[in-house]
C-alpha atoms as a PDB file:
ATOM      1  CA  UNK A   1      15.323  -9.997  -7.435  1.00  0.00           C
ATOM      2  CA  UNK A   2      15.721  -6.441  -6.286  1.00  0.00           C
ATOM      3  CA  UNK A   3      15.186  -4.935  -9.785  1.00  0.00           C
ATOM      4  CA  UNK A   4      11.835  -7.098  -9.631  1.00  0.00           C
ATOM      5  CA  UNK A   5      10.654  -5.755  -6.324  1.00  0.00           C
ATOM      6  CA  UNK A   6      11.484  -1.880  -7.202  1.00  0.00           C
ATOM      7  CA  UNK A   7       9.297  -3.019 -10.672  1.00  0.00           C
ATOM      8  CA  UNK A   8       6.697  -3.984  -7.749  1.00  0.00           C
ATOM      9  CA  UNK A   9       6.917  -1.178  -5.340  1.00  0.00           C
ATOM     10  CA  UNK A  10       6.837   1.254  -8.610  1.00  0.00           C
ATOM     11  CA  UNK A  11       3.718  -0.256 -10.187  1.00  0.00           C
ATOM     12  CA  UNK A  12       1.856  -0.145  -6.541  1.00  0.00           C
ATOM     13  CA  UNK A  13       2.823   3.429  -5.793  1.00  0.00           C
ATOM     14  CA  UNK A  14       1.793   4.323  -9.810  1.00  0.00           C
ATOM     15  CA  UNK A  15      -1.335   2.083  -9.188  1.00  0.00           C
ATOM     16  CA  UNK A  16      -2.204   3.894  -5.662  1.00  0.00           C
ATOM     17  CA  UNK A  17      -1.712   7.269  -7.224  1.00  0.00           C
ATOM     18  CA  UNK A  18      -4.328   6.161 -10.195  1.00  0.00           C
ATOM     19  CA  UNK A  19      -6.828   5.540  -7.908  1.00  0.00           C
ATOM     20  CA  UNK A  20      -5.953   8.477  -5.281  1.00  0.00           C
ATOM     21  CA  UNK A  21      -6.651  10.626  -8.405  1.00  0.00           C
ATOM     22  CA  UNK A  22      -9.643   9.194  -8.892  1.00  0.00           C
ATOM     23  CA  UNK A  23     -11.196   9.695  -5.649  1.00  0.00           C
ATOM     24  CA  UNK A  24      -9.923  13.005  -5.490  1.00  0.00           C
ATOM     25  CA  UNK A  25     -11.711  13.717  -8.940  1.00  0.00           C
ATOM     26  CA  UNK A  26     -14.703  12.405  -7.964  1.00  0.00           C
ATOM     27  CA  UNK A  27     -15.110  13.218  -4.139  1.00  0.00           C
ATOM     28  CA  UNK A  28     -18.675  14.184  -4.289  1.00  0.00           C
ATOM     29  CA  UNK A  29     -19.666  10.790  -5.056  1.00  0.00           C
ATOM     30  CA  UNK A  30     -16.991   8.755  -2.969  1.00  0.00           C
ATOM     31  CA  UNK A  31     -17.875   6.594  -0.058  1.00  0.00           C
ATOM     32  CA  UNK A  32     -16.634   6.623   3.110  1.00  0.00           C
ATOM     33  CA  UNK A  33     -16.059   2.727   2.416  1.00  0.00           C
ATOM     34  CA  UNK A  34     -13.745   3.750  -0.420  1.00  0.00           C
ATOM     35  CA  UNK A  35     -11.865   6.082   1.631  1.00  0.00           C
ATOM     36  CA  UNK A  36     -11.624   3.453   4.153  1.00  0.00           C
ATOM     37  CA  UNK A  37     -10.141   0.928   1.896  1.00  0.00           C
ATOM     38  CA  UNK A  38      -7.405   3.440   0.534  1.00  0.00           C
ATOM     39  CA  UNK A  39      -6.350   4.331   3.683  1.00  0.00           C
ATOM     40  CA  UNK A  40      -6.056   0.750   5.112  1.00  0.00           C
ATOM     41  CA  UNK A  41      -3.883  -0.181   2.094  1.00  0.00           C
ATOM     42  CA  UNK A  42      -1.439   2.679   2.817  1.00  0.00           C
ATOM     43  CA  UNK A  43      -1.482   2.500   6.794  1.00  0.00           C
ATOM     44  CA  UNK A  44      -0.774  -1.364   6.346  1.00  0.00           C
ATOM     45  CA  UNK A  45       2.160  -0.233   3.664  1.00  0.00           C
ATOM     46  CA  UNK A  46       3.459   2.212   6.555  1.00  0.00           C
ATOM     47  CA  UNK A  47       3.329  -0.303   9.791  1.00  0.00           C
ATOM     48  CA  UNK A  48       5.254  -2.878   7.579  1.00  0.00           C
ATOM     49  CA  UNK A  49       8.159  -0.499   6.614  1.00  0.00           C
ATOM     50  CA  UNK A  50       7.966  -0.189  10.449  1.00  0.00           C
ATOM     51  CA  UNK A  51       8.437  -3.540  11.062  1.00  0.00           C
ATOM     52  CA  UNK A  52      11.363  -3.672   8.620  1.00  0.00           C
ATOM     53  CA  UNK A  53      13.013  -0.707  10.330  1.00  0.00           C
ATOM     54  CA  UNK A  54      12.030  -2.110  14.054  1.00  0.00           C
ATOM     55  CA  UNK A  55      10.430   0.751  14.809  1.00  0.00           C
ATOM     56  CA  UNK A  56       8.028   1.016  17.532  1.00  0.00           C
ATOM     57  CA  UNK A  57       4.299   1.433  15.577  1.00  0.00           C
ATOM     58  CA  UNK A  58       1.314   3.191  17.531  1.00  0.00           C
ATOM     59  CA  UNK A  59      -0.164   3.487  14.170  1.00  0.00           C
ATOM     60  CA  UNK A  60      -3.773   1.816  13.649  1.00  0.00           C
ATOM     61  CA  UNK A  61      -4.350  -0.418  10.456  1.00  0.00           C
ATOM     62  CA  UNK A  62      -8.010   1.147   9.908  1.00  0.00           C
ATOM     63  CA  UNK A  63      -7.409   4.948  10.560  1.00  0.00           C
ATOM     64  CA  UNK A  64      -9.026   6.860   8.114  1.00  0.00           C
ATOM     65  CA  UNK A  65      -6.467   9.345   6.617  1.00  0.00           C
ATOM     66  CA  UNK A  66      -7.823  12.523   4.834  1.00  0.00           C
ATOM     67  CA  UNK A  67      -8.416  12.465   1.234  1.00  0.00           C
ATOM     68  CA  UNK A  68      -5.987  15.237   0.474  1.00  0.00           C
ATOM     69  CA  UNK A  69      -3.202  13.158   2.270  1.00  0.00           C
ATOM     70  CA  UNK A  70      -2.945  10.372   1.052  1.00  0.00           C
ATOM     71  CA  UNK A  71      -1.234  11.088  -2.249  1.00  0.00           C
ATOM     72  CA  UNK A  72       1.654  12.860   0.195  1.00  0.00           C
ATOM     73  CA  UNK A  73       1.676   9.884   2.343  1.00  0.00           C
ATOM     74  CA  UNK A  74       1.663   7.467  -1.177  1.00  0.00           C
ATOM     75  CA  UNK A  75       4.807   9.211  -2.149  1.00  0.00           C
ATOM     76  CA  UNK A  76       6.237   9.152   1.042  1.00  0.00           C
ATOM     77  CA  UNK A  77       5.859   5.267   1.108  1.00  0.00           C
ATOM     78  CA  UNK A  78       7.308   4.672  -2.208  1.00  0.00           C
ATOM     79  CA  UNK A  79      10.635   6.273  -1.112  1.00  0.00           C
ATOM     80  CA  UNK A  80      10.632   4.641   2.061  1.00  0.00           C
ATOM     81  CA  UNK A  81      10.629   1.191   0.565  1.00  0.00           C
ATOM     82  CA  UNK A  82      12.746   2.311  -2.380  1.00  0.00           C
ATOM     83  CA  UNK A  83      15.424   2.982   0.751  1.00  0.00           C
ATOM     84  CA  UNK A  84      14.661  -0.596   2.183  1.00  0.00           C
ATOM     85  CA  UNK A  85      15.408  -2.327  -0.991  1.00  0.00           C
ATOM     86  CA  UNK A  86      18.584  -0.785  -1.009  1.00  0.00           C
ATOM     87  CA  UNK A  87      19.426  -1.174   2.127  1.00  0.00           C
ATOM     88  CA  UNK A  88      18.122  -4.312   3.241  1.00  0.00           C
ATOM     89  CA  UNK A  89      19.459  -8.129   2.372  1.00  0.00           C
ATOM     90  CA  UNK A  90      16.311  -9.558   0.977  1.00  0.00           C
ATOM     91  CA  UNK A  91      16.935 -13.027   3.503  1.00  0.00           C
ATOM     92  CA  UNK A  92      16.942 -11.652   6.414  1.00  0.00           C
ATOM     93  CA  UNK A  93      14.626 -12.506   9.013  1.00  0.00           C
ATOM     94  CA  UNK A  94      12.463  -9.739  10.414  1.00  0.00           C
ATOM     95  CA  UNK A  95      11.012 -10.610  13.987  1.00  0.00           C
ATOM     96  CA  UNK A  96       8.141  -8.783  14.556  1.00  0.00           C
ATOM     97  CA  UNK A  97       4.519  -8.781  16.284  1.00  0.00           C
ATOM     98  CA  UNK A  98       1.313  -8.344  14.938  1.00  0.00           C
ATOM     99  CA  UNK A  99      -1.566  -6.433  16.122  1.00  0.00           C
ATOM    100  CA  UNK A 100      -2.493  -8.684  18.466  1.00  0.00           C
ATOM    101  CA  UNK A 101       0.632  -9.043  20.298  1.00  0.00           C
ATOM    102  CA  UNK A 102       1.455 -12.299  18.090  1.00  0.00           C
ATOM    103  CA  UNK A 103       4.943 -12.788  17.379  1.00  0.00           C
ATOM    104  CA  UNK A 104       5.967 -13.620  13.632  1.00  0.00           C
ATOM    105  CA  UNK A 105       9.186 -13.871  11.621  1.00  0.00           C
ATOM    106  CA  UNK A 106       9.485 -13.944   7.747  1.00  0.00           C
ATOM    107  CA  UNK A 107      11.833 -12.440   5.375  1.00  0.00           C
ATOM    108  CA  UNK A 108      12.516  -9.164   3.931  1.00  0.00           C
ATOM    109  CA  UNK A 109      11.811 -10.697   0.419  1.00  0.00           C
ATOM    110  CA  UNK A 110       8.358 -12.167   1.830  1.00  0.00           C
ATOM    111  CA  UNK A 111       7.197  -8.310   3.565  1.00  0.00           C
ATOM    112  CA  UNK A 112       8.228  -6.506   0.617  1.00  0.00           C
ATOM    113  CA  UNK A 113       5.921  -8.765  -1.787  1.00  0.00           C
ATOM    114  CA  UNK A 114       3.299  -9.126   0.864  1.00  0.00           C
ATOM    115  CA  UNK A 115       2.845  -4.920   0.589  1.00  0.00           C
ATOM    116  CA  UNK A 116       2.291  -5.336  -2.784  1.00  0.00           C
ATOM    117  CA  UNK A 117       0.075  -8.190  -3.197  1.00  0.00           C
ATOM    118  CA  UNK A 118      -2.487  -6.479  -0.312  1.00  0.00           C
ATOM    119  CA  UNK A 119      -2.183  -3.201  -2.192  1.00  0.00           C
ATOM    120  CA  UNK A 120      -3.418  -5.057  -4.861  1.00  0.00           C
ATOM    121  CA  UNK A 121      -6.114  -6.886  -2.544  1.00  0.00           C
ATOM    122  CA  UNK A 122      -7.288  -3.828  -1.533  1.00  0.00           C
ATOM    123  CA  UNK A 123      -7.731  -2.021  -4.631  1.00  0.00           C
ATOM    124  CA  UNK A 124      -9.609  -4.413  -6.378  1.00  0.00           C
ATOM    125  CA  UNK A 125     -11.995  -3.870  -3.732  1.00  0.00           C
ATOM    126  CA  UNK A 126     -11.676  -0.062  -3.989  1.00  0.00           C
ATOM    127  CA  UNK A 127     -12.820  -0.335  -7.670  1.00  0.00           C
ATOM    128  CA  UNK A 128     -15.551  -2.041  -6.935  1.00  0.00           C
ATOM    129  CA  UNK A 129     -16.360   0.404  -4.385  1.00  0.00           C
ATOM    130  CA  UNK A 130     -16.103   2.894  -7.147  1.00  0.00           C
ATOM    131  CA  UNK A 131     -18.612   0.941  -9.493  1.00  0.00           C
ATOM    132  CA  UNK A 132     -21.318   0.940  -6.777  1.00  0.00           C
ATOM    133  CA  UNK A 133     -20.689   4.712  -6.558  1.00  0.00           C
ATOM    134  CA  UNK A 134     -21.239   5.399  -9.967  1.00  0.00           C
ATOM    135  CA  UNK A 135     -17.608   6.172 -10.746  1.00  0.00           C
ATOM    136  CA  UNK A 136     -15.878   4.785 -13.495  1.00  0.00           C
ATOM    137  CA  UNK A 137     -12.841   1.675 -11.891  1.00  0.00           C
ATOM    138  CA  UNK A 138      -9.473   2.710 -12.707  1.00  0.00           C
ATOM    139  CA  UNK A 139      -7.342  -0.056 -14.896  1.00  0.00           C
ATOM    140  CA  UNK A 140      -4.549  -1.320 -12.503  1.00  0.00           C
ATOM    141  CA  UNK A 141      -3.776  -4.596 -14.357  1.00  0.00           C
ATOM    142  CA  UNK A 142       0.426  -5.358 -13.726  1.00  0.00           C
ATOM    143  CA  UNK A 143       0.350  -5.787 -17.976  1.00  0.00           C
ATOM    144  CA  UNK A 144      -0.799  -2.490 -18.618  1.00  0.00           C
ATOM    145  CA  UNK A 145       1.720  -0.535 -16.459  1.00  0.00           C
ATOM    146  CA  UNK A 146       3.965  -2.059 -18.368  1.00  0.00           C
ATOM    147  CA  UNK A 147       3.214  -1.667 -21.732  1.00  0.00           C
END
């Protein structure tokens, strides 16, 4: 299972940096809506390795973060959960609280996949933030990383 999740984590943070590319390439035409999206999908990405860790988390799920960040913070993420699948026995229970104060327990296994299935949530609304922009979507199908 972990050699599935690091195939996971690898495609998202290869998928995140297709699309970071992207904007960066075609900035003059971005919306703020797409920079909003790609920043929610990395902040959310960040709180949850928080969560995993039990670290306190002050950070907000919609900050915007600045275009030319977010390939540095992309990177940073992928190592960070690289370390976690390591480190971390995928059945564990993680007791945590959400946003609202809520609190929640799941599994290690459970947050791992949940970051990569809202990555991929998120991006298929990025792209078609990008068609309404006039910029070309970027292919992020699970198939063709692989191939």
């Amino acid at each position: 299972m972990k050699i599935f999740i690091k195939n996971l984590t690898e495609y998202t943070f290869y998928t995140n940096k297709k699309m970071i590319d992207c904007m960066i390439a075609n900035n003059e035409k971005l919306s703020e809506r797409a920079i909003e999206l790609m920043s929610h999908t990395l902040r959310a990405h960040e709180i949850w390795l928080n969560r995993l860790r039990k670290n306190d988390i002050s950070l907000k799920v919609w900050e915007n973060i600045s275009l030319n960040r977010l390939s540095e913070l992309n990177k940073d993420l992928y190592e960070q959960t690289i370390e976690i699948i390591n480190d971390k026995e995928f059945d564990a229970n993680i007791a945590y609280k959400n946003s609202k104060g809520e609190e929640f327990v799941n599994k290690v296994i459970d947050i791992l996949f949940h970051i990569n299935n809202h990555s991929n949530y998120h991006r298929g609304q990025l792209n078609t933030e990008f068609k309404k922009s006039g910029i070309e979507p970027v292919l992020t199908d699970y198939i063709f990383y692989k191939r």
